[in-house]
C-alpha atoms as a PDB file:
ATOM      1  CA  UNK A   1       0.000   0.000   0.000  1.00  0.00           C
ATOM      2  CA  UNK A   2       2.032   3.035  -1.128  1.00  0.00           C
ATOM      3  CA  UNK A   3       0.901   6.601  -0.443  1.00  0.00           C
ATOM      4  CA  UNK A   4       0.202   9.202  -2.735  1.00  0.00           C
ATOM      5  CA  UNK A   5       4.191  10.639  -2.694  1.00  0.00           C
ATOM      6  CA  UNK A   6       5.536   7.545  -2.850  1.00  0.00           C
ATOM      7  CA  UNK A   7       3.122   6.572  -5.852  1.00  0.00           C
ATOM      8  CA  UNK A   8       4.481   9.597  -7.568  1.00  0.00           C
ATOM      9  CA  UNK A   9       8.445   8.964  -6.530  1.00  0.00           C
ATOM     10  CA  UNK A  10       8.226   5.372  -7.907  1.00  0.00           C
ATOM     11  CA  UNK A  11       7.134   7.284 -11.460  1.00  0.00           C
ATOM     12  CA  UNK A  12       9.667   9.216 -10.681  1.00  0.00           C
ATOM     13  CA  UNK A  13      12.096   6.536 -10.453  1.00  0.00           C
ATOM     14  CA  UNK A  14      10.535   4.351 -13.488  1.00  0.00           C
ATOM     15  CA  UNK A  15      10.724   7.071 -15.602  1.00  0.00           C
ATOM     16  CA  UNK A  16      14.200   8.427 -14.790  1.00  0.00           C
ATOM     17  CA  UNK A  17      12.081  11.823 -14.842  1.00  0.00           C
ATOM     18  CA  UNK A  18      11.751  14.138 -11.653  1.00  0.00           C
ATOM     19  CA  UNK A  19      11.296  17.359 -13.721  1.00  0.00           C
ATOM     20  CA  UNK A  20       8.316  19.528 -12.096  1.00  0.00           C
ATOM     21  CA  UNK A  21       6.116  19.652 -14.912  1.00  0.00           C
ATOM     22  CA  UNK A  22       6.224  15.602 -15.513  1.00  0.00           C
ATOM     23  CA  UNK A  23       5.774  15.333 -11.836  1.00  0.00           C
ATOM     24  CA  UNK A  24       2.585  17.643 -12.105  1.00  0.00           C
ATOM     25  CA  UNK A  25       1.358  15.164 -14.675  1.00  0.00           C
ATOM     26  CA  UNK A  26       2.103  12.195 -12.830  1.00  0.00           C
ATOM     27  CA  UNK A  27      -0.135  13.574 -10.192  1.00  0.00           C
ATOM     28  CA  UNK A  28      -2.388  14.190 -12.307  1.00  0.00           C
ATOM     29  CA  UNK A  29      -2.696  11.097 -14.002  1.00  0.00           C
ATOM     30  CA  UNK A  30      -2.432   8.761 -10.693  1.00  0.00           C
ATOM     31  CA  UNK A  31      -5.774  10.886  -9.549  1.00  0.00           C
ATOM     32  CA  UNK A  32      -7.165  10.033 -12.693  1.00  0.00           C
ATOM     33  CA  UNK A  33      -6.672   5.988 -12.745  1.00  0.00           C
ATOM     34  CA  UNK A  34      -7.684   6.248  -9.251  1.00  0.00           C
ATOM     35  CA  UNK A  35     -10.910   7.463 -10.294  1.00  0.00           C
ATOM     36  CA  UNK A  36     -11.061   4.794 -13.040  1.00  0.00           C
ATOM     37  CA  UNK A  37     -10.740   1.919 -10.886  1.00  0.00           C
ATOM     38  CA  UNK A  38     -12.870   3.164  -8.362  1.00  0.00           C
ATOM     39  CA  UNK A  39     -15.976   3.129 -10.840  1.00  0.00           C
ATOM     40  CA  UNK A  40     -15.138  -0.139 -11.934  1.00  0.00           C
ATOM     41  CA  UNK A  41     -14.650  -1.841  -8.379  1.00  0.00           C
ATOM     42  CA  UNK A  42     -16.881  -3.088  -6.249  1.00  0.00           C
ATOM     43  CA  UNK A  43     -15.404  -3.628  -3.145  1.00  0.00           C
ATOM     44  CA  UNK A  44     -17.294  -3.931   0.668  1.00  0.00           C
ATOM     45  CA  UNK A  45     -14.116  -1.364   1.366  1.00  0.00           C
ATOM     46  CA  UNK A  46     -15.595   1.285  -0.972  1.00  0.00           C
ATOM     47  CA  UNK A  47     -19.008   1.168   0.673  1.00  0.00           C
ATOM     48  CA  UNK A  48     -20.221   3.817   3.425  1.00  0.00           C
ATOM     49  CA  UNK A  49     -23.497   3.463   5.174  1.00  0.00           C
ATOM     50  CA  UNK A  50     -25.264   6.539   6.744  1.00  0.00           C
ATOM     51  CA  UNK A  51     -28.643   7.139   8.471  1.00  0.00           C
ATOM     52  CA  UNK A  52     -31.573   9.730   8.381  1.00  0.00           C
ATOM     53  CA  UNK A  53     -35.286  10.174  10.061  1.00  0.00           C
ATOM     54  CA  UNK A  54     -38.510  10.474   8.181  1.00  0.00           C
ATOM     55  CA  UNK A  55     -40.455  12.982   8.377  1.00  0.00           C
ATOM     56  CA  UNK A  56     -44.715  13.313   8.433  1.00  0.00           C
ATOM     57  CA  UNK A  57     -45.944  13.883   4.617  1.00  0.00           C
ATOM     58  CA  UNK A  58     -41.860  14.447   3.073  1.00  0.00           C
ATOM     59  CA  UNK A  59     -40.392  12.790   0.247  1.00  0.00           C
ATOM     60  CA  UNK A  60     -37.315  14.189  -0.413  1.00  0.00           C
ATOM     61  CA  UNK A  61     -34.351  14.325   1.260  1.00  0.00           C
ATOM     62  CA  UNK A  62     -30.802  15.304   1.468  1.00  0.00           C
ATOM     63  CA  UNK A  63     -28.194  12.950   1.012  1.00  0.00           C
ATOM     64  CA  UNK A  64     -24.276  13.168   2.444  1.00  0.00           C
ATOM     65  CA  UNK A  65     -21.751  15.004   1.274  1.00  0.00           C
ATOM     66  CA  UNK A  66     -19.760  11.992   0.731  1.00  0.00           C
ATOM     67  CA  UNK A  67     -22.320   9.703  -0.803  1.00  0.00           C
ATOM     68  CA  UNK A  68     -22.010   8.166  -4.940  1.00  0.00           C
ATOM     69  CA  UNK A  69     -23.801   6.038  -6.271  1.00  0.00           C
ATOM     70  CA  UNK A  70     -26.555   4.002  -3.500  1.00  0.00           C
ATOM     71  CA  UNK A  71     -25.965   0.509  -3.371  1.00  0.00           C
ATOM     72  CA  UNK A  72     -28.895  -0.253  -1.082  1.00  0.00           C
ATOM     73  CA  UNK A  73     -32.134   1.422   0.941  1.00  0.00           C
ATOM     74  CA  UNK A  74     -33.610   0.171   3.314  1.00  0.00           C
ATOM     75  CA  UNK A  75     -36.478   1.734   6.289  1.00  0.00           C
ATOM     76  CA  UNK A  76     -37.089   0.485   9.539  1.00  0.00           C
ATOM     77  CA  UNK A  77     -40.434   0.504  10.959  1.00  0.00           C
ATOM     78  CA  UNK A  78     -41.389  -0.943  14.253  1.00  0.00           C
ATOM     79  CA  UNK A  79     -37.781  -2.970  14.090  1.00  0.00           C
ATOM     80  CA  UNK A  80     -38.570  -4.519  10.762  1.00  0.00           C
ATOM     81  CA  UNK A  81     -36.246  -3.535   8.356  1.00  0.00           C
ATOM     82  CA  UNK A  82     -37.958  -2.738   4.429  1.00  0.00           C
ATOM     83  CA  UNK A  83     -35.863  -3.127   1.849  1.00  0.00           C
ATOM     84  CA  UNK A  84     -36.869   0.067  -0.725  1.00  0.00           C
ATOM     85  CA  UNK A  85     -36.281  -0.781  -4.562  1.00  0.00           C
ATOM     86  CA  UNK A  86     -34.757   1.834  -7.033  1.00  0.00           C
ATOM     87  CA  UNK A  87     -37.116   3.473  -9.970  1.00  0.00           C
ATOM     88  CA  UNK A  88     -35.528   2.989 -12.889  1.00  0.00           C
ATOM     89  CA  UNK A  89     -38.467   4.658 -15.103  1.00  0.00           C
ATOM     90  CA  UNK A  90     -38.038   7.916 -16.749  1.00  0.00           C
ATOM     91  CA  UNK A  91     -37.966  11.405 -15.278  1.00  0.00           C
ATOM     92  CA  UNK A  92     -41.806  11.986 -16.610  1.00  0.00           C
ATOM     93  CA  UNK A  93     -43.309   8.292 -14.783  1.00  0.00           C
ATOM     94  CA  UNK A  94     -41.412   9.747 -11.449  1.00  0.00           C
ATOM     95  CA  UNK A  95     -43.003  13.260 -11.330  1.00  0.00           C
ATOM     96  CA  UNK A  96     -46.613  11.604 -12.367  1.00  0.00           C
ATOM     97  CA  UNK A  97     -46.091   8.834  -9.569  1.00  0.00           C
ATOM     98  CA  UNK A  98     -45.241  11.637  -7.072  1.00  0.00           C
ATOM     99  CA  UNK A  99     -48.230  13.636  -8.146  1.00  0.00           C
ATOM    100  CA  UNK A 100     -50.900  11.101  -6.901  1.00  0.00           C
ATOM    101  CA  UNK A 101     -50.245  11.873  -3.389  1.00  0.00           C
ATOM    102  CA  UNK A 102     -49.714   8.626  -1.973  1.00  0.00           C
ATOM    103  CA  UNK A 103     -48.500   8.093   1.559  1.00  0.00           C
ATOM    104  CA  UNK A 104     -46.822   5.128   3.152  1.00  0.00           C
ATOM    105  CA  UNK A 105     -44.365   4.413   5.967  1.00  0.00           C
ATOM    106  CA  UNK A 106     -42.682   1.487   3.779  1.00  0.00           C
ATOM    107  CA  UNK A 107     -42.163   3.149   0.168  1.00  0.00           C
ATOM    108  CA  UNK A 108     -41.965   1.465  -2.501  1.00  0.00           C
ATOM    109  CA  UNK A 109     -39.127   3.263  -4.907  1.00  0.00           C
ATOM    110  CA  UNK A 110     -36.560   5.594  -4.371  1.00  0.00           C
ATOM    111  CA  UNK A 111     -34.948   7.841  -6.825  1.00  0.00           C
ATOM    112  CA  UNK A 112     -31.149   9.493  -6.532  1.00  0.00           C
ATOM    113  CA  UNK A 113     -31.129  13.057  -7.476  1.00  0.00           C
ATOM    114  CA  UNK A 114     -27.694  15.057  -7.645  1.00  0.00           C
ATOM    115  CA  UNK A 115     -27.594  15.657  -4.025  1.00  0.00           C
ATOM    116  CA  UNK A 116     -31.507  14.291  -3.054  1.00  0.00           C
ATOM    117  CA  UNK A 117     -32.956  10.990  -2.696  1.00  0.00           C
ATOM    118  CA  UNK A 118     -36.679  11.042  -3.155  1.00  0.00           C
ATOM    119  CA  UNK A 119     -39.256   8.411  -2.124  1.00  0.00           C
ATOM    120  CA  UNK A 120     -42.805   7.141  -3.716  1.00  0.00           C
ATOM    121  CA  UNK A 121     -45.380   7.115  -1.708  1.00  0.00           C
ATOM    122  CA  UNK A 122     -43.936   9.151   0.448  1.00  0.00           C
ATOM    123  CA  UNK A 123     -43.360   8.628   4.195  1.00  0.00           C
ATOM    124  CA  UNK A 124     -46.342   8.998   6.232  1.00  0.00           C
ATOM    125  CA  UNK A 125     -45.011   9.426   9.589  1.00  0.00           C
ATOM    126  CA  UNK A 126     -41.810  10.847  11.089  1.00  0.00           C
ATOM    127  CA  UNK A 127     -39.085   8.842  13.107  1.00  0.00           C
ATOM    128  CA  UNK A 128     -38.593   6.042  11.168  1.00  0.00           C
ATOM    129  CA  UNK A 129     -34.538   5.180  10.437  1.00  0.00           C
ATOM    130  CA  UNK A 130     -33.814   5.198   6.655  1.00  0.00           C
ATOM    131  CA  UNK A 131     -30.376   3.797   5.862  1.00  0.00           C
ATOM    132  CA  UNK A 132     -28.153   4.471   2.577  1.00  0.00           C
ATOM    133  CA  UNK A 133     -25.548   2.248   2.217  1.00  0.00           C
ATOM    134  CA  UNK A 134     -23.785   3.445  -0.859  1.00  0.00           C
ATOM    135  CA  UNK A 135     -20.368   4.187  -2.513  1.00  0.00           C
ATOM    136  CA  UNK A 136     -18.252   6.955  -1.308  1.00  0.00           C
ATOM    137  CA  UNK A 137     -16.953   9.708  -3.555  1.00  0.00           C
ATOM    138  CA  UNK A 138     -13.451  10.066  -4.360  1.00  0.00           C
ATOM    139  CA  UNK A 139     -11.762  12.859  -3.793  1.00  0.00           C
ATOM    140  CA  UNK A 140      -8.055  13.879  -5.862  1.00  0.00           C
ATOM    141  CA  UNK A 141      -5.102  13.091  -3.400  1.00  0.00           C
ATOM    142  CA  UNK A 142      -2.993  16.463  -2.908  1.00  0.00           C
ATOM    143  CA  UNK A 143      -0.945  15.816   0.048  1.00  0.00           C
ATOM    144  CA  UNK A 144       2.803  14.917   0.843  1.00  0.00           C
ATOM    145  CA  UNK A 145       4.026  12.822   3.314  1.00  0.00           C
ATOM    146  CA  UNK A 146       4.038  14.227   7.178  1.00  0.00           C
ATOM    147  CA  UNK A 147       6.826  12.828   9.078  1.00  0.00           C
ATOM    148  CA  UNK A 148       7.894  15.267  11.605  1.00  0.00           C
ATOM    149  CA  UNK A 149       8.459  14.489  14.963  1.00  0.00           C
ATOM    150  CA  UNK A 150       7.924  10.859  16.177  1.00  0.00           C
ATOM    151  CA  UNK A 151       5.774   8.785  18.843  1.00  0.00           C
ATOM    152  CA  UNK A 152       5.841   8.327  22.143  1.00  0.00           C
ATOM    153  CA  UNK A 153       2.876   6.494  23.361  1.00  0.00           C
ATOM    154  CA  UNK A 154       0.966   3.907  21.248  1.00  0.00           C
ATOM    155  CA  UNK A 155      -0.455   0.978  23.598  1.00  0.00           C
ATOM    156  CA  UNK A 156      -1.026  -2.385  21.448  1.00  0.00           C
ATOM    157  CA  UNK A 157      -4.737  -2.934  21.431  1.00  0.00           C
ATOM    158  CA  UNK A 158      -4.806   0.611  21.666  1.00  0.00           C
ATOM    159  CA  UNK A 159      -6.240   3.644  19.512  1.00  0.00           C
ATOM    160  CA  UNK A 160      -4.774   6.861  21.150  1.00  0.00           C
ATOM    161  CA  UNK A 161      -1.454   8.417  19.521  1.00  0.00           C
ATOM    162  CA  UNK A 162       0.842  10.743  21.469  1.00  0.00           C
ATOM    163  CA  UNK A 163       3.461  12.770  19.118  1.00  0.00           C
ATOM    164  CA  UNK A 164       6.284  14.350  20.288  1.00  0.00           C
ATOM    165  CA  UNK A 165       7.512  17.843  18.214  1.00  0.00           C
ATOM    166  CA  UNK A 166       4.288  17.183  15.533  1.00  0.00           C
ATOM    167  CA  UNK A 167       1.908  19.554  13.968  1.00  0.00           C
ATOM    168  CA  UNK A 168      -1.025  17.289  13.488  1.00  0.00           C
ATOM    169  CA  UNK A 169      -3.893  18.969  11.704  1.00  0.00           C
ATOM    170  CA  UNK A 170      -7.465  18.180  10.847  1.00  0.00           C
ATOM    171  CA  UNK A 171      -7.163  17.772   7.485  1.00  0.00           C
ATOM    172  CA  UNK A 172      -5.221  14.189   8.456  1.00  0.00           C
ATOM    173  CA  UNK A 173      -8.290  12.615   9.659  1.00  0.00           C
ATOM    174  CA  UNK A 174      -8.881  10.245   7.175  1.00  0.00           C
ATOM    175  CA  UNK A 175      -5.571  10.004   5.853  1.00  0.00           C
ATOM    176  CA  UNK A 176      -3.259   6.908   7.144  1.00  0.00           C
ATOM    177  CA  UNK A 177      -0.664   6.238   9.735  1.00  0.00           C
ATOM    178  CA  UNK A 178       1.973   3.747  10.139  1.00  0.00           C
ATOM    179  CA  UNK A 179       5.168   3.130  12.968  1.00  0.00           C
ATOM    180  CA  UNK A 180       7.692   3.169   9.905  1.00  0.00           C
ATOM    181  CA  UNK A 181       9.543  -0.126  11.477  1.00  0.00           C
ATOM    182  CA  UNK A 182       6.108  -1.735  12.037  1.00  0.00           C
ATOM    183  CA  UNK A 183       4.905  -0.866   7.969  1.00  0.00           C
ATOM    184  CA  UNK A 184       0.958  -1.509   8.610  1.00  0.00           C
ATOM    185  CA  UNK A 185      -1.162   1.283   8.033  1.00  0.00           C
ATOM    186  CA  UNK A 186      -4.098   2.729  10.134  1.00  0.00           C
ATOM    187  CA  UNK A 187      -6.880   5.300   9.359  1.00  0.00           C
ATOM    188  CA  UNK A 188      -6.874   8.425  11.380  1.00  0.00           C
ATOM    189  CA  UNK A 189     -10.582   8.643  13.087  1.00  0.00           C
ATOM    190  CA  UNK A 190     -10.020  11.808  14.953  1.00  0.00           C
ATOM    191  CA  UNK A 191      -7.258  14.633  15.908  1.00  0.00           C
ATOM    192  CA  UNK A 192      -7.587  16.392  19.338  1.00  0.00           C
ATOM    193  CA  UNK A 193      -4.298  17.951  19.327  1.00  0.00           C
ATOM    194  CA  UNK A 194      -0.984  19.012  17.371  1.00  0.00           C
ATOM    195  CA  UNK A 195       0.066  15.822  19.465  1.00  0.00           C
ATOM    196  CA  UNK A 196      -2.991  13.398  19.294  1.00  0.00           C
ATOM    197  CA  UNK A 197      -4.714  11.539  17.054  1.00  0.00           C
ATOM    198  CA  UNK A 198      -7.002   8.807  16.961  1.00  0.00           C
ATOM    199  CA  UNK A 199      -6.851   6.084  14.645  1.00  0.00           C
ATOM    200  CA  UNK A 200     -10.066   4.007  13.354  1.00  0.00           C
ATOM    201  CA  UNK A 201      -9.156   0.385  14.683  1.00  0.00           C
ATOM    202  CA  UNK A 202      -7.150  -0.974  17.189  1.00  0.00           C
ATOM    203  CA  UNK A 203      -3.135  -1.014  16.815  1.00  0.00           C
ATOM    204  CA  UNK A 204      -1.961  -4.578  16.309  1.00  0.00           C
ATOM    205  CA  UNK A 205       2.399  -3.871  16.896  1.00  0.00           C
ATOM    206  CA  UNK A 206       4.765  -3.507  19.044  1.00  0.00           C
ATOM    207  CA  UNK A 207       3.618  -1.320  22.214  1.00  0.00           C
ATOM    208  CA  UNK A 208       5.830   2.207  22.509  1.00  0.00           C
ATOM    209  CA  UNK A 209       5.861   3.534  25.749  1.00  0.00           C
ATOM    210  CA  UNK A 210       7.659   6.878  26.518  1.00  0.00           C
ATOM    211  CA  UNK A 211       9.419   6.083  22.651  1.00  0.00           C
ATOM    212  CA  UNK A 212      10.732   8.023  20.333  1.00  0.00           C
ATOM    213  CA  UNK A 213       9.531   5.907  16.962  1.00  0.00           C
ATOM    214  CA  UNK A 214       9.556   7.499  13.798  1.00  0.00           C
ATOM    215  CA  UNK A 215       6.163   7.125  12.112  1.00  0.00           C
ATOM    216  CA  UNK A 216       4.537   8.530   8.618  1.00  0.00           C
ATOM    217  CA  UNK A 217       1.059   9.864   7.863  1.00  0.00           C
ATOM    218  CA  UNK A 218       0.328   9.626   4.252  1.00  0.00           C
ATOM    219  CA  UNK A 219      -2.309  10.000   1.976  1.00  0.00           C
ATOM    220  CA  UNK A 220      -4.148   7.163   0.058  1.00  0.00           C
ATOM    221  CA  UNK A 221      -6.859   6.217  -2.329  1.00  0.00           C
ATOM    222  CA  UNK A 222      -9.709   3.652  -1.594  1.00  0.00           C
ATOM    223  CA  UNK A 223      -8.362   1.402  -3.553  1.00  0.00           C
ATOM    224  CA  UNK A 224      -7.791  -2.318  -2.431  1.00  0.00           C
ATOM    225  CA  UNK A 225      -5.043  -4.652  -3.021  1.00  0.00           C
ATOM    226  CA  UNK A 226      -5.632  -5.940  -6.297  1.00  0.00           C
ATOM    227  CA  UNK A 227      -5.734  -2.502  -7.784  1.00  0.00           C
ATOM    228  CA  UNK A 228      -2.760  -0.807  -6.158  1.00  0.00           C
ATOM    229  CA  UNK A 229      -0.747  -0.991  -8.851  1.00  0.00           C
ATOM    230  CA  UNK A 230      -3.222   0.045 -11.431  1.00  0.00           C
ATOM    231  CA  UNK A 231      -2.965   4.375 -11.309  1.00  0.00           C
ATOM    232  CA  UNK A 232       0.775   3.932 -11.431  1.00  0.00           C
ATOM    233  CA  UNK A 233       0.676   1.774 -15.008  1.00  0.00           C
ATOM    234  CA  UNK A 234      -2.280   4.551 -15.864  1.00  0.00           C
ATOM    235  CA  UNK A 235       0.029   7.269 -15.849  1.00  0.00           C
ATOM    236  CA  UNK A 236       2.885   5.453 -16.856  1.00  0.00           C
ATOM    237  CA  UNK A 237       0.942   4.699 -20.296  1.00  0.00           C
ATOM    238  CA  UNK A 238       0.048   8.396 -20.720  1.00  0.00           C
ATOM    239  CA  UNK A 239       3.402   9.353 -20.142  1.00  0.00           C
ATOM    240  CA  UNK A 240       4.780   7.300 -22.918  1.00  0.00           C
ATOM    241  CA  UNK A 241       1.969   8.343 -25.540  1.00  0.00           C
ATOM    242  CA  UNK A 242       3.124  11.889 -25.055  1.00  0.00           C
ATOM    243  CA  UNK A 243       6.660  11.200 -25.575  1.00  0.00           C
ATOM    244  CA  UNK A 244       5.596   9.204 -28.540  1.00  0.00           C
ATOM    245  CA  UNK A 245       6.686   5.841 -27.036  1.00  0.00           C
ATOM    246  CA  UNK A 246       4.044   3.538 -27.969  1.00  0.00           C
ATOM    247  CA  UNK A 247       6.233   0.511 -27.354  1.00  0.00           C
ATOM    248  CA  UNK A 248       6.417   1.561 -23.848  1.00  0.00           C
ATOM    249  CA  UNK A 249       2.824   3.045 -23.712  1.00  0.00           C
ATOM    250  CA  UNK A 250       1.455  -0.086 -25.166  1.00  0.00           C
ATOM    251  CA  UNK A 251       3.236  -2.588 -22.289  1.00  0.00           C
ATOM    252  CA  UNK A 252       1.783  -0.303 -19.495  1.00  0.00           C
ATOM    253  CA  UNK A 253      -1.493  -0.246 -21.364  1.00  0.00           C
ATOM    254  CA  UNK A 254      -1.445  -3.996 -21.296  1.00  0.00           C
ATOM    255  CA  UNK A 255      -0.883  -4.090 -17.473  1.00  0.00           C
ATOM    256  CA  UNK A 256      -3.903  -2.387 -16.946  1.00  0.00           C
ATOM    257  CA  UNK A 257      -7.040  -4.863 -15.559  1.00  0.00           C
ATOM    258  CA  UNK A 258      -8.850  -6.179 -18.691  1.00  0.00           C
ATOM    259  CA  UNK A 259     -12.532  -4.018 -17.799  1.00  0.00           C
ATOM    260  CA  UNK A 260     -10.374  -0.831 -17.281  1.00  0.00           C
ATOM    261  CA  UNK A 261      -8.361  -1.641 -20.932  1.00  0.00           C
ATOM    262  CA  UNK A 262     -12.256  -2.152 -22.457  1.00  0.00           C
ATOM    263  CA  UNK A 263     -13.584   0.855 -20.759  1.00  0.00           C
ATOM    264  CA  UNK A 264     -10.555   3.230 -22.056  1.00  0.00           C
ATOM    265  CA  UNK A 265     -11.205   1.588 -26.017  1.00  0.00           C
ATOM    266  CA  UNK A 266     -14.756   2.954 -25.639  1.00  0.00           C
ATOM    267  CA  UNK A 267     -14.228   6.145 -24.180  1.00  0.00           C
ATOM    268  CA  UNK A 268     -11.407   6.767 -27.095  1.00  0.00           C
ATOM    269  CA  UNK A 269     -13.899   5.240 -29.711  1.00  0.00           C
ATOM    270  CA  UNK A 270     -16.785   7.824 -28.706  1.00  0.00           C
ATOM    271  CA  UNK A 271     -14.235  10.663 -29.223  1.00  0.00           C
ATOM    272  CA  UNK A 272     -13.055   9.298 -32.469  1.00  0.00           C
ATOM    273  CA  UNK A 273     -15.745   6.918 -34.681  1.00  0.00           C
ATOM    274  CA  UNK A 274     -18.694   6.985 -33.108  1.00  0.00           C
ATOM    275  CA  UNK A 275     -20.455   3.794 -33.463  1.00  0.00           C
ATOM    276  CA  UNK A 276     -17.524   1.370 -33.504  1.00  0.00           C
ATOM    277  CA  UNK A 277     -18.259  -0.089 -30.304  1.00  0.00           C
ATOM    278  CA  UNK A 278     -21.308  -0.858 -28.902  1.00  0.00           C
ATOM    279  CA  UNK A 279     -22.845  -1.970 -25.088  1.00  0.00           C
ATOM    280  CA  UNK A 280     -24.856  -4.813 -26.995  1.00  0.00           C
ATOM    281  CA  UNK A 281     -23.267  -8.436 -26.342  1.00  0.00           C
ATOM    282  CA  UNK A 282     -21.424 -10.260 -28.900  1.00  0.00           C
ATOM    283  CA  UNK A 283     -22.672 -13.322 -29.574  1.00  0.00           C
ATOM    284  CA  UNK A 284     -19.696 -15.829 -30.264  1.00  0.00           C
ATOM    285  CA  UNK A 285     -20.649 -18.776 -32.536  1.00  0.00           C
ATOM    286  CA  UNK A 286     -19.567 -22.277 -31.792  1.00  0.00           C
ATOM    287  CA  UNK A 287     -18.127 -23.857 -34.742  1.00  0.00           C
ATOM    288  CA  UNK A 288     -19.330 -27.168 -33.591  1.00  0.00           C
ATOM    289  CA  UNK A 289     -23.410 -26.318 -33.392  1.00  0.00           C
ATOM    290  CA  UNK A 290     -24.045 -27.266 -36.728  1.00  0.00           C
ATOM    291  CA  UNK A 291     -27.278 -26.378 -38.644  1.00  0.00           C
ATOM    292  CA  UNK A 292     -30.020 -28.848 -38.767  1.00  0.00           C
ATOM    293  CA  UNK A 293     -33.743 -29.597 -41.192  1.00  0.00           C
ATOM    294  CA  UNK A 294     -32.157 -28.226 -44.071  1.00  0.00           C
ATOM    295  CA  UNK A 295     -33.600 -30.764 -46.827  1.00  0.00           C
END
């Protein structure tokens, strides 16, 4: 798992390039094949859940900040959970369902606006839990490393940090942490100090008591495993196109995951001829079925 400066020093480093404006693109570019493989996984990892409270004779309502595309709705009323489908109509058969009026504590449909989710019938009564369990947007990495300083308490089991000589902000929450000589990284969950931070699960290494352990707070995408490697050959194959190496651009291009390479074909294709690819399925014959009745 390599944080955002260390994704761009390993270009860096591949490339035999550290001039600023090919570092600028390589930033660039990693953001962008993050965002790529984030809309083609599907990972539990990538999924956020969040809650909100009906209200008497209301059927829309605001969703977070934070929230893509919803996975799942559900509503509980009187500890039963209702699962609450998605419309996939038109704009004109939403509006006309919402114009009869109807009114029900377990809707049927849901519909995600921009920043709305609206519900037919609408909800009837207030204090009922809705839960959204959707994925969460991803936002372009910008930060370096933060390394100043170093720990001095971090119990095993534990979640509390103590810093010695650190500037810990707010913006780290949600970034990661790792004790450099223990290499396992942790989610910030909170900062209550330029010397404390709390990290989202429980520390699994070596206890440091009154230490002095060098540590690093980086920044990463929500990318698992199997994709960590993938924005790094995404901007490594842009790089090469604009230096004209297609030899080089076309063995990073190949590296990418198969769905990403298809996706990339048809974005280029709409851009270029339209109508050379299409979503329809292509239906592969088998040599072996061989016609039949044909006296």
């Amino acid at each position: 798992m390599l944080s955002y400066q260390k994704q761009y020093e390993r270009l860096q480093a591949m490339t035999g390039d550290s001039d600023t404006a090919s570092t600028t693109l390589f930033k660039a570019f990693l953001n962008e094949g993050s965002r790529k493989c984030y809309n083609i996984a599907y990972k539990e990892n990538l999924l956020a859940t969040a809650t909100d409270l009906t209200e008497d004779s209301v059927y829309s309502y605001p969703l977070p900040a934070k929230c893509g595309k919803i996975d799942t709705v559900k509503v509980v009323v009187s500890s039963t959970p209702y699962p609450i489908l998605e419309f996939t109509g038109s704009d004109d058969q939403w509006n006309a369902l919402l114009n009869d009026g109807s009114e029900s504590d377990m809707p049927d449909y849901y519909r995600q606006k921009a920043n709305t989710i609206e519900f037919y019938p609408t909800f009837a009564s207030a204090g009922n839990t809705i839960t959204y369990r959707f994925k969460t947007k991803i936002k372009d990495m910008t930060a370096d490393d933060y390394t100043t300083g170093n720990i001095t308490t971090l119990a095993n089991g534990g979640t509390a940090v103590t810093g010695s000589g650190t500037t810990w902000t707010a913006a780290m929450v949600g970034r990661y942490f790792k004790i450099d000589s223990d290499g396992v990284w942790y989610e910030i969950a909170g900062r209550s100090g330029n010397g404390a931070i709390t990290l989202a699960r429980q520390y699994e290494g070596t206890a440091i008591v009154a230490g002095s352990e060098s540590y690093t707070i980086g920044e990463m995408n929500l990318l698992d495993e199997s994709y960590s490697d993938t924005p790094i050959f995404y901007a490594l194959y842009f790089y090469y196109l604009q230096k004209e190496n297609t030899n080089m651009a076309n063995t990073y291009f190949n590296l990418l995951p198969p769905e990403l390479r298809i996706n990339m074909l048809k974005e280029d294709s709409s851009e270029t001829v339209s109508g050379v690819l299409s979503d329809e399925p292509i239906n592969i014959l088998n040599k072996n079925d061989y016609p039949l009745n044909l006296s």
